[in-house]
N, C-alpha and C. Protein backbone atom coordinates (compact mmCIF):
# COMPACT_ATOMS: atom_id res chain seq x y z
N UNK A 1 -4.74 -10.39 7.55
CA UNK A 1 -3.40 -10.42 6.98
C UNK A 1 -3.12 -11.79 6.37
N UNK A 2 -2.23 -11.78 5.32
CA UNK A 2 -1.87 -13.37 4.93
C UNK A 2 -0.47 -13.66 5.40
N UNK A 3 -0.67 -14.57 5.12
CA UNK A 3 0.84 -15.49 5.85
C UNK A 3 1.89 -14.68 4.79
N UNK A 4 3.11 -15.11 5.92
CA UNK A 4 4.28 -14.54 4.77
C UNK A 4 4.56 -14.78 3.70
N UNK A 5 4.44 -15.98 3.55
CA UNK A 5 4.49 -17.10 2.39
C UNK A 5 3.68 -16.35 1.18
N UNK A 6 2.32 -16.40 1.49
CA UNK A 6 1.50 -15.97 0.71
C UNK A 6 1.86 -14.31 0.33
N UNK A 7 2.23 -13.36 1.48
CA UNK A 7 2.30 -12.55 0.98
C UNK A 7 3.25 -11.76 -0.14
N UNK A 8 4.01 -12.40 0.21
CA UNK A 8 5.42 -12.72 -1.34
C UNK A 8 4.86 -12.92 -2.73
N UNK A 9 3.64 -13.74 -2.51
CA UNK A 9 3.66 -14.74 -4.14
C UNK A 9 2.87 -13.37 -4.27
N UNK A 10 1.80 -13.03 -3.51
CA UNK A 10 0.68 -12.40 -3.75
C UNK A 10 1.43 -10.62 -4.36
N UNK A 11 2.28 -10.27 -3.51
CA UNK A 11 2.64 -9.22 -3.84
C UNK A 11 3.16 -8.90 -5.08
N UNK A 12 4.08 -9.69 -5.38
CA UNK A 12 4.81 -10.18 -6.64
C UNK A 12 3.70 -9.42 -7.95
N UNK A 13 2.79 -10.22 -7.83
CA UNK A 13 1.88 -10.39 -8.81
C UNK A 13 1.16 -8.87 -9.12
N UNK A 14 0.69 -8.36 -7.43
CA UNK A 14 -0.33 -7.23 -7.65
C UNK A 14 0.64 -6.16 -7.65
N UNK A 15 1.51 -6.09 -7.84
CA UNK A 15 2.89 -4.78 -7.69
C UNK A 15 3.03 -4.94 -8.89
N UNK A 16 3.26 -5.81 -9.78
CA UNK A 16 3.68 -6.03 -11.53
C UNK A 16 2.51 -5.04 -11.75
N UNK A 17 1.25 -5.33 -11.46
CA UNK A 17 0.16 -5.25 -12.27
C UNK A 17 -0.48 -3.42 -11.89
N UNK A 18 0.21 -2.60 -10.45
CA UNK A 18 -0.44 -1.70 -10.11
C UNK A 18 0.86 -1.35 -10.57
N UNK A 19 2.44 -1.39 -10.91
CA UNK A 19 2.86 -0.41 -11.37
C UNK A 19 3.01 -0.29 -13.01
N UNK A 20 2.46 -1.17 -13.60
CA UNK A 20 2.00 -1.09 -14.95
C UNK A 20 1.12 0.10 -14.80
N UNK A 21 0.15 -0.23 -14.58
CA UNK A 21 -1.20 0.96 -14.56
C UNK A 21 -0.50 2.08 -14.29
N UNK A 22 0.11 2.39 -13.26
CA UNK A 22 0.69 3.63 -12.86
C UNK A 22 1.92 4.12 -13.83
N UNK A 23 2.67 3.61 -14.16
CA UNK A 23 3.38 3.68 -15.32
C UNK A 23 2.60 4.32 -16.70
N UNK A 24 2.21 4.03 -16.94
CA UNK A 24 0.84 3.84 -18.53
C UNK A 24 0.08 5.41 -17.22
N UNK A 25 -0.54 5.66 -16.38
CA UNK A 25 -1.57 6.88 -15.76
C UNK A 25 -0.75 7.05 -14.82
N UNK A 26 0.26 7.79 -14.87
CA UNK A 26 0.33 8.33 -13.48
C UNK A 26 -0.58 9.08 -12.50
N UNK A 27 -1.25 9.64 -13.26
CA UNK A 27 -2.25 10.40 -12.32
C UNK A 27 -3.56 9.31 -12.11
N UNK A 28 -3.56 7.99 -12.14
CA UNK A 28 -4.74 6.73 -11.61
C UNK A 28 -4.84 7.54 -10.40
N UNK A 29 -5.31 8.00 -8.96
CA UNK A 29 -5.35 8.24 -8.02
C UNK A 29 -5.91 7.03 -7.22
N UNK A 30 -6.98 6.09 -8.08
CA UNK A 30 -8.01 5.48 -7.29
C UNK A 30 -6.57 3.87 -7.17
N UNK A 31 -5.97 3.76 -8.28
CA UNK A 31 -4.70 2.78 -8.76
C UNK A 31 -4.19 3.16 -7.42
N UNK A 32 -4.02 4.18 -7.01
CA UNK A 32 -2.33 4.65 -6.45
C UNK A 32 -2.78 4.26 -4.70
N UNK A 33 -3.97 4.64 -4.91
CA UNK A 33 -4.82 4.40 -3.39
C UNK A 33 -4.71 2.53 -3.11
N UNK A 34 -5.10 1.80 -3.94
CA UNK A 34 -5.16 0.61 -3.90
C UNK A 34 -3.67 -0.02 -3.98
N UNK A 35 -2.77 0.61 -4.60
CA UNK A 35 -0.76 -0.04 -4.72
C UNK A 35 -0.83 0.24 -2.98
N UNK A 36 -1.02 1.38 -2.43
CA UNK A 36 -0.84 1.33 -0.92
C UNK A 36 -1.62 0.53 -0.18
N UNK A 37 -2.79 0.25 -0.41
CA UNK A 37 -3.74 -0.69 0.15
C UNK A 37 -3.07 -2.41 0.09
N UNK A 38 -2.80 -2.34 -0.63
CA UNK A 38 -2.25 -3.52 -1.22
C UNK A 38 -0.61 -4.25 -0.44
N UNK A 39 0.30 -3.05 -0.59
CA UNK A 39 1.35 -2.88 0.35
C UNK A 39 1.06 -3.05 1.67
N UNK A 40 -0.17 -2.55 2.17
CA UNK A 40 -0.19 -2.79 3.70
C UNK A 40 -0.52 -4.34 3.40
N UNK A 41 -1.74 -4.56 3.04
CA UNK A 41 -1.91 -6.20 3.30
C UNK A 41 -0.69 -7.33 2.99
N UNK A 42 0.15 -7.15 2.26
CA UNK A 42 0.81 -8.19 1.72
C UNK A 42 2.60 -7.48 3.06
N UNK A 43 2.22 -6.98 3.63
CA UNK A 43 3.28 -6.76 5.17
C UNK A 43 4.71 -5.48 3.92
N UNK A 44 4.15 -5.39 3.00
CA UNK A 44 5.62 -4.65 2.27
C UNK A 44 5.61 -2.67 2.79
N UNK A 45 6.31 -2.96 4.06
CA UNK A 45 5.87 -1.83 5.11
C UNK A 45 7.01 -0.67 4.61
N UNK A 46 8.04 -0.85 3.78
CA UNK A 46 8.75 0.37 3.17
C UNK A 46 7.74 1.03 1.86
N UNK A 47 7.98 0.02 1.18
CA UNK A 47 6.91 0.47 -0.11
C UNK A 47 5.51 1.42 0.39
N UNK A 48 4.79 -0.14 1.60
CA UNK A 48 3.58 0.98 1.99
C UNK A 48 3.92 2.37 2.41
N UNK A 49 4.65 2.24 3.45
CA UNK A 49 5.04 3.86 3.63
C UNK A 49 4.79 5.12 2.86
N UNK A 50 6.17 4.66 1.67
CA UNK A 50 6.57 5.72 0.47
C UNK A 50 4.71 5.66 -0.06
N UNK A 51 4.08 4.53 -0.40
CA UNK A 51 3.23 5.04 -1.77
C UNK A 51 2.03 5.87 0.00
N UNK A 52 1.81 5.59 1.01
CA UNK A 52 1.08 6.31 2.01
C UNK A 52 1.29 7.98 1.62
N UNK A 53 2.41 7.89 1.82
CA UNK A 53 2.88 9.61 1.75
C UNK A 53 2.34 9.92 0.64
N UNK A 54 2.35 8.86 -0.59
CA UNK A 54 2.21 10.10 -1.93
C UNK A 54 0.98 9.95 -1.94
N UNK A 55 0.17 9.58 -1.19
CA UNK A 55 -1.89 9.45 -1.06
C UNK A 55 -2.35 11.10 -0.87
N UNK A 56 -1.96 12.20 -2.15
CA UNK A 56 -2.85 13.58 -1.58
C UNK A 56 -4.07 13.55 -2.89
N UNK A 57 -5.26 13.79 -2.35
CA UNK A 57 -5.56 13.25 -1.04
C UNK A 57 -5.85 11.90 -1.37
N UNK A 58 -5.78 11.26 0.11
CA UNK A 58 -6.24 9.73 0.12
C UNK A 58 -7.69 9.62 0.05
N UNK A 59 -8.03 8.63 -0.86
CA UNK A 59 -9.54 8.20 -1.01
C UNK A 59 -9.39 6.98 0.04
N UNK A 60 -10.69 7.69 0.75
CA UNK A 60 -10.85 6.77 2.18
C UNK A 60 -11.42 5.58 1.50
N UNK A 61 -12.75 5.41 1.05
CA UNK A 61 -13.24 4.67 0.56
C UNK A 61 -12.41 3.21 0.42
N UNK A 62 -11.33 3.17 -0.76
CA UNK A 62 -10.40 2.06 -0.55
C UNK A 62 -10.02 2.05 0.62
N UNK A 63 -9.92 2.31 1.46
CA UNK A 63 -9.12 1.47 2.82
C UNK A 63 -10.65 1.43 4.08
N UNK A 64 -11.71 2.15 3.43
CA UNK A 64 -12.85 1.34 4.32
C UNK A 64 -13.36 2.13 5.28
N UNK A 65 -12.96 3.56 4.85
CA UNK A 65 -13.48 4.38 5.89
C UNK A 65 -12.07 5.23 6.45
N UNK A 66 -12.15 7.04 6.93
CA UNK A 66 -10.91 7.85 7.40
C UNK A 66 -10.63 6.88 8.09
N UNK A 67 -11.31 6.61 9.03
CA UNK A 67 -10.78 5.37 10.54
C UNK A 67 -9.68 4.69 10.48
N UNK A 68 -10.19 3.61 9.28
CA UNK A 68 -9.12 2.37 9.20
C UNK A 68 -7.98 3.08 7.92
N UNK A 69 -8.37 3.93 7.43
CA UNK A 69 -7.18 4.28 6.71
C UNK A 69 -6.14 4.87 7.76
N UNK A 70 -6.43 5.98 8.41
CA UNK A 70 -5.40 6.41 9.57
C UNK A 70 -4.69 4.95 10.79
N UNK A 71 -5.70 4.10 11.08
CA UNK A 71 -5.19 2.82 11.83
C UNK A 71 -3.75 2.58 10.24
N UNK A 72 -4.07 2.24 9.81
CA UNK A 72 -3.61 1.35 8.47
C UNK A 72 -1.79 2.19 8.54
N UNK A 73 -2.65 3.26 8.38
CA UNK A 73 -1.11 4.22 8.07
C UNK A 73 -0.30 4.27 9.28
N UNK A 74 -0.90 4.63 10.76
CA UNK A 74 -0.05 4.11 11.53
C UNK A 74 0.50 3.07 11.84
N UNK A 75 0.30 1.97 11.56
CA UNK A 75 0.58 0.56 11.24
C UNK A 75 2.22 0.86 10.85
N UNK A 76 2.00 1.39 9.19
CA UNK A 76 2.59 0.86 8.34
C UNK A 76 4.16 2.06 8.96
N UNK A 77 3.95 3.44 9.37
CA UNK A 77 4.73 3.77 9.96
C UNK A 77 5.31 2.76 10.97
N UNK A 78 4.69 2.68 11.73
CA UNK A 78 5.41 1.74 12.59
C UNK A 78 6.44 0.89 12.66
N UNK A 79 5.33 0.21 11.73
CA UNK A 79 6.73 -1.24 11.26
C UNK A 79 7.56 -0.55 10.14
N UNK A 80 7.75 0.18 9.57
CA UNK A 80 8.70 0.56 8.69
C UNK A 80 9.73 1.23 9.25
N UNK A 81 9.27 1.87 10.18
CA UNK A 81 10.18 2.69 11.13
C UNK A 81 11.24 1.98 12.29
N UNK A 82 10.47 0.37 12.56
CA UNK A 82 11.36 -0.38 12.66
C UNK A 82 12.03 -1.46 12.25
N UNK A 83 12.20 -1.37 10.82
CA UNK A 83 13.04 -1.97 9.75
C UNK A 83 14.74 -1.22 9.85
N UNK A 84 15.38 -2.38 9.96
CA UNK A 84 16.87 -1.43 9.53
C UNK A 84 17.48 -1.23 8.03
N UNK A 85 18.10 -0.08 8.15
CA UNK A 85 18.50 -0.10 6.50
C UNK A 85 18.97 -1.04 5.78
């Protein structure tokens, strides 16, 4: 995981750039797999959530195997679930 700090600047940047692509292809699947991949690492646990759900189906591959994709997603439930509105 990166620091908070980092994960701000970092997110900033790769969220401009994966919802361009997705914008321009909505149907990227392999894009849409990596905006959630991306969301988990940089801690943005609402976003990860929403783009988790829209993963049908999820390509394991980006997240490294079914394993760590299901770890990943429960994660990201987690902490999103304890965020307040």
């Amino acid at each position: 995981m990166l620091t908070t700090g980092a994960q701000n600047v970092v997110w900033k940047d790769i969220s401009a750039g994966y919802e361009e692509v997705l914008r321009r292809d909505p149907g990227d699947e392999r894009a849409r797999n990596e905006y959630a991949r991306w969301a988990f690492r940089c801690g943005q646990w609402k976003i990860a959530k929403e783009a988790f759900a829209g993963l049908n189906p999820p390509d394991y591959e980006v997240f490294g195997g079914r394993q760590r994709f299901e770890q990943n997603r429960e994660i990201v439930n987690r902490r999103a679930g304890s965020l307040k509105p």
